[in-house]
N, C-alpha and C. Protein backbone atom coordinates (compact mmCIF):
# COMPACT_ATOMS: atom_id res chain seq x y z
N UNK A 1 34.36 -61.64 -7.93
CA UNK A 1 33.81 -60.42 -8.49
C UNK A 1 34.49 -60.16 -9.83
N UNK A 2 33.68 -59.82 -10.60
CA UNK A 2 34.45 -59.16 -11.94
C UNK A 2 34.47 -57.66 -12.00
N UNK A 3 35.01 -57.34 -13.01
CA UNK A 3 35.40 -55.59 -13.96
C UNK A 3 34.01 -54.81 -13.79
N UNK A 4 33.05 -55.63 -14.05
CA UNK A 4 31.64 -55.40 -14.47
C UNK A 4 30.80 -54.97 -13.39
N UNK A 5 30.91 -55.45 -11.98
CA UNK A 5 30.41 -55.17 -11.23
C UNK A 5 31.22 -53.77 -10.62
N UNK A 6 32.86 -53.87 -10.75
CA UNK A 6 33.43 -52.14 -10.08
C UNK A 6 32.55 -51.15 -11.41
N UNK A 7 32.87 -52.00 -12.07
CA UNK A 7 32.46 -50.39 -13.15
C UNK A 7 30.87 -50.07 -13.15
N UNK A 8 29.89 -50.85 -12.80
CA UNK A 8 28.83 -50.77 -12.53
C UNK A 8 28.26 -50.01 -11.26
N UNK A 9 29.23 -50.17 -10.52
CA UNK A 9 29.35 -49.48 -9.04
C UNK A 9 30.15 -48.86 -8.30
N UNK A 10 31.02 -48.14 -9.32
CA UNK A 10 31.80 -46.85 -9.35
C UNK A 10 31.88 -46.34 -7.89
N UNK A 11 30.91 -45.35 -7.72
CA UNK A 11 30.91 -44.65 -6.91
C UNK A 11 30.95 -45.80 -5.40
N UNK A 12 30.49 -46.67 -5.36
CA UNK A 12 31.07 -47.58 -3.99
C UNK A 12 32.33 -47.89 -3.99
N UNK A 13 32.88 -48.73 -4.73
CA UNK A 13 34.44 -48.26 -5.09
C UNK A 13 35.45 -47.81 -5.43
N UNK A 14 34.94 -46.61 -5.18
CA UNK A 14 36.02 -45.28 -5.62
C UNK A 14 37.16 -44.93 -4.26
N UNK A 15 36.40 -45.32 -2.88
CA UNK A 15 36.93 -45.46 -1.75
C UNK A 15 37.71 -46.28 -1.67
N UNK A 16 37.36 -47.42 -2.15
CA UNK A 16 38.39 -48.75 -1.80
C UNK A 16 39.31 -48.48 -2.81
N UNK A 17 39.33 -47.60 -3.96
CA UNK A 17 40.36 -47.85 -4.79
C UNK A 17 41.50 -46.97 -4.29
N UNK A 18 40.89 -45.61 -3.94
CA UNK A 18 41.76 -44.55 -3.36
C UNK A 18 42.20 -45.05 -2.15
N UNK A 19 41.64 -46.01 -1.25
CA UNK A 19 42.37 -46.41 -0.16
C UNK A 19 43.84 -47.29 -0.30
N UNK A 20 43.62 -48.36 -1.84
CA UNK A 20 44.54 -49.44 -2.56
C UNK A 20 45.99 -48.33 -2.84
N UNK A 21 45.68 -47.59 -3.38
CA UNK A 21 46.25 -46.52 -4.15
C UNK A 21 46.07 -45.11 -3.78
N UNK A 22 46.91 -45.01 -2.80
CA UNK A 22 46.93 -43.49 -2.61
C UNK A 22 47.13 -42.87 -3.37
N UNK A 23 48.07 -42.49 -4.10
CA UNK A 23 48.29 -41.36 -5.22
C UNK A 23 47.49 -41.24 -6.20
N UNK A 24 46.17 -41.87 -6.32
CA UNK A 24 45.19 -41.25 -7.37
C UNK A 24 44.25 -39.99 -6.23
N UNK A 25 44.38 -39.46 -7.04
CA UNK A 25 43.39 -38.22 -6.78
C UNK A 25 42.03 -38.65 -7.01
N UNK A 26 41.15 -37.11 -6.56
CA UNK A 26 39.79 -37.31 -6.75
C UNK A 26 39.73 -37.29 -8.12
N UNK A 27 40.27 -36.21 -8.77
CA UNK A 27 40.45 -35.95 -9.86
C UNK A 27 40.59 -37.15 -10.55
N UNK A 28 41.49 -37.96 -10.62
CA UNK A 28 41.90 -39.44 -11.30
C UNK A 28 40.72 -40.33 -11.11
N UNK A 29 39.86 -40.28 -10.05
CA UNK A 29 39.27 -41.37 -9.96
C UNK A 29 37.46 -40.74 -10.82
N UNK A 30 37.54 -39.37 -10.52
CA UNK A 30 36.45 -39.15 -11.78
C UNK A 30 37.06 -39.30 -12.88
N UNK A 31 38.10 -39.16 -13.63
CA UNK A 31 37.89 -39.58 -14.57
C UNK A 31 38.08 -40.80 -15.37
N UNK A 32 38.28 -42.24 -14.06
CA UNK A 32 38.84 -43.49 -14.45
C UNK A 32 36.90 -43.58 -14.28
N UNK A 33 36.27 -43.35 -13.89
CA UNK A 33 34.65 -43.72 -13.91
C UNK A 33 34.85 -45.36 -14.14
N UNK A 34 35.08 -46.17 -13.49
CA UNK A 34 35.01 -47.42 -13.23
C UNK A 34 35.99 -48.18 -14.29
N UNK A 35 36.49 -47.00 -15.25
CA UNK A 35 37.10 -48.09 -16.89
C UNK A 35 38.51 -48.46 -16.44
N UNK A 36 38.32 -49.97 -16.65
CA UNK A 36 39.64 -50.30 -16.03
C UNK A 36 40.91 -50.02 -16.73
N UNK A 37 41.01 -49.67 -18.02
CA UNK A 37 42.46 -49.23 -19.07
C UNK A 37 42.66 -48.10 -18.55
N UNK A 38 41.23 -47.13 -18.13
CA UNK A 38 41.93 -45.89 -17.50
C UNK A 38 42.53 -45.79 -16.23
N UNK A 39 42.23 -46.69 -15.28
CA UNK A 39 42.68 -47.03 -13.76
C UNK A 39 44.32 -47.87 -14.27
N UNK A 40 44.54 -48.47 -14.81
CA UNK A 40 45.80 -48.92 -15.63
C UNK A 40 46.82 -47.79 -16.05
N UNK A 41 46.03 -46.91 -16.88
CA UNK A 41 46.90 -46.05 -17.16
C UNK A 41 47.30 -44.98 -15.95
N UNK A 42 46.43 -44.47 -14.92
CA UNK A 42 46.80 -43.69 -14.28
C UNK A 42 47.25 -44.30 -13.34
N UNK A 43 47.40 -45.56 -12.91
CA UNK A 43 48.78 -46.33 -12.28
C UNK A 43 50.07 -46.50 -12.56
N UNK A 44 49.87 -47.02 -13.66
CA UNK A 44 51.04 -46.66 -14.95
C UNK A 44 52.07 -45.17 -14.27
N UNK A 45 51.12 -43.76 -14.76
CA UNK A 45 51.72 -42.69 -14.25
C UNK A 45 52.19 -42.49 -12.99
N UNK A 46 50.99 -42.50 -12.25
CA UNK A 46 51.65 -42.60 -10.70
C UNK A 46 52.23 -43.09 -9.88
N UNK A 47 52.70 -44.38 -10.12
CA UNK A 47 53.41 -45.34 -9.94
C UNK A 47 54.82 -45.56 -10.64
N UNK A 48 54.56 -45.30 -12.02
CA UNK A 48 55.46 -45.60 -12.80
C UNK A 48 55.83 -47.52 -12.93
N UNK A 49 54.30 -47.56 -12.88
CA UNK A 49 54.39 -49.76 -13.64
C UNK A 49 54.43 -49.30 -14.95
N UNK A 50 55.14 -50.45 -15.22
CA UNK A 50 54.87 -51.07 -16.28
C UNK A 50 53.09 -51.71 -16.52
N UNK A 51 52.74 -51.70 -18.26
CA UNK A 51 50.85 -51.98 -18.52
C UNK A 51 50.61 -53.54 -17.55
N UNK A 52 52.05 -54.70 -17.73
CA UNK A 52 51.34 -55.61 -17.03
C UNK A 52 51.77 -55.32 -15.97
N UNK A 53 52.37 -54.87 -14.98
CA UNK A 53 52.21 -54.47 -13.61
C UNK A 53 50.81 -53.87 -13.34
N UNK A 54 50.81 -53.01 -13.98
CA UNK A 54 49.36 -52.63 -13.40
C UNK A 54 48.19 -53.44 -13.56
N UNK A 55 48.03 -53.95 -14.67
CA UNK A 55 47.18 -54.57 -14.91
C UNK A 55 46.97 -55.95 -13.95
N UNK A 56 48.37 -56.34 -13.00
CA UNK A 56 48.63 -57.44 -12.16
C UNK A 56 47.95 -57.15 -10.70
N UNK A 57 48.31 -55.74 -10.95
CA UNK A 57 47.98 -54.91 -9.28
C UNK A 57 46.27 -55.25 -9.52
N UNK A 58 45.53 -54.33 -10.22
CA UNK A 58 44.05 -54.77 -10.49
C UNK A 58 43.76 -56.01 -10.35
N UNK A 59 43.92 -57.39 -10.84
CA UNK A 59 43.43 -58.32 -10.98
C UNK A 59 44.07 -58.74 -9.36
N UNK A 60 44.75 -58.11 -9.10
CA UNK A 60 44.68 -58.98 -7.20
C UNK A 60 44.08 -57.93 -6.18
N UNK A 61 43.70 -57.02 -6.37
CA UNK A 61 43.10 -56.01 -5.77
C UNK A 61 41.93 -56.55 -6.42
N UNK A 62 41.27 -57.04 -7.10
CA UNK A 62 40.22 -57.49 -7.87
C UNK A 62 39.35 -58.77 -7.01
N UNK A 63 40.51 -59.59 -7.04
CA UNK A 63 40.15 -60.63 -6.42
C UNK A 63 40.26 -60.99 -4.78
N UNK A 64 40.60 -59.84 -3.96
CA UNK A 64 40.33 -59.33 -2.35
C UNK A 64 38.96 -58.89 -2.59
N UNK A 65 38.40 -58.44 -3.25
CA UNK A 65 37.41 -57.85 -3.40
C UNK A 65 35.87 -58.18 -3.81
């Protein structure tokens, strides 16, 4: 699966993301609307990764998927 298909289909994986990642809110996940720099950055915060940590977490949560 690629970027293209979560961000295309948002609202189906908005569950699986909030399930990956508890600490995003509803709030966080309207406003990451499928864009993956914004799901990065609000990992980044809530987590406190580092850009390629997060960006590491996505691409293997990516590829379960």
């Amino acid at each position: 699966m690629n970027w293209n298909q979560v961000e295309g289909n948002w609202e189906q994986f908005k569950g699986k993301v909030q399930q990956q990642w508890g600490k995003l809110t509803n709030d966080d996940l309207d406003v990451i609307r499928g864009n993956r720099k914004e799901l990065a950055g609000r990992l980044q915060e809530r987590y406190g990764q580092a850009q390629d940590a997060a960006e590491r977490d996505i691409d293997d949560w990516l590829s379960r998927h």
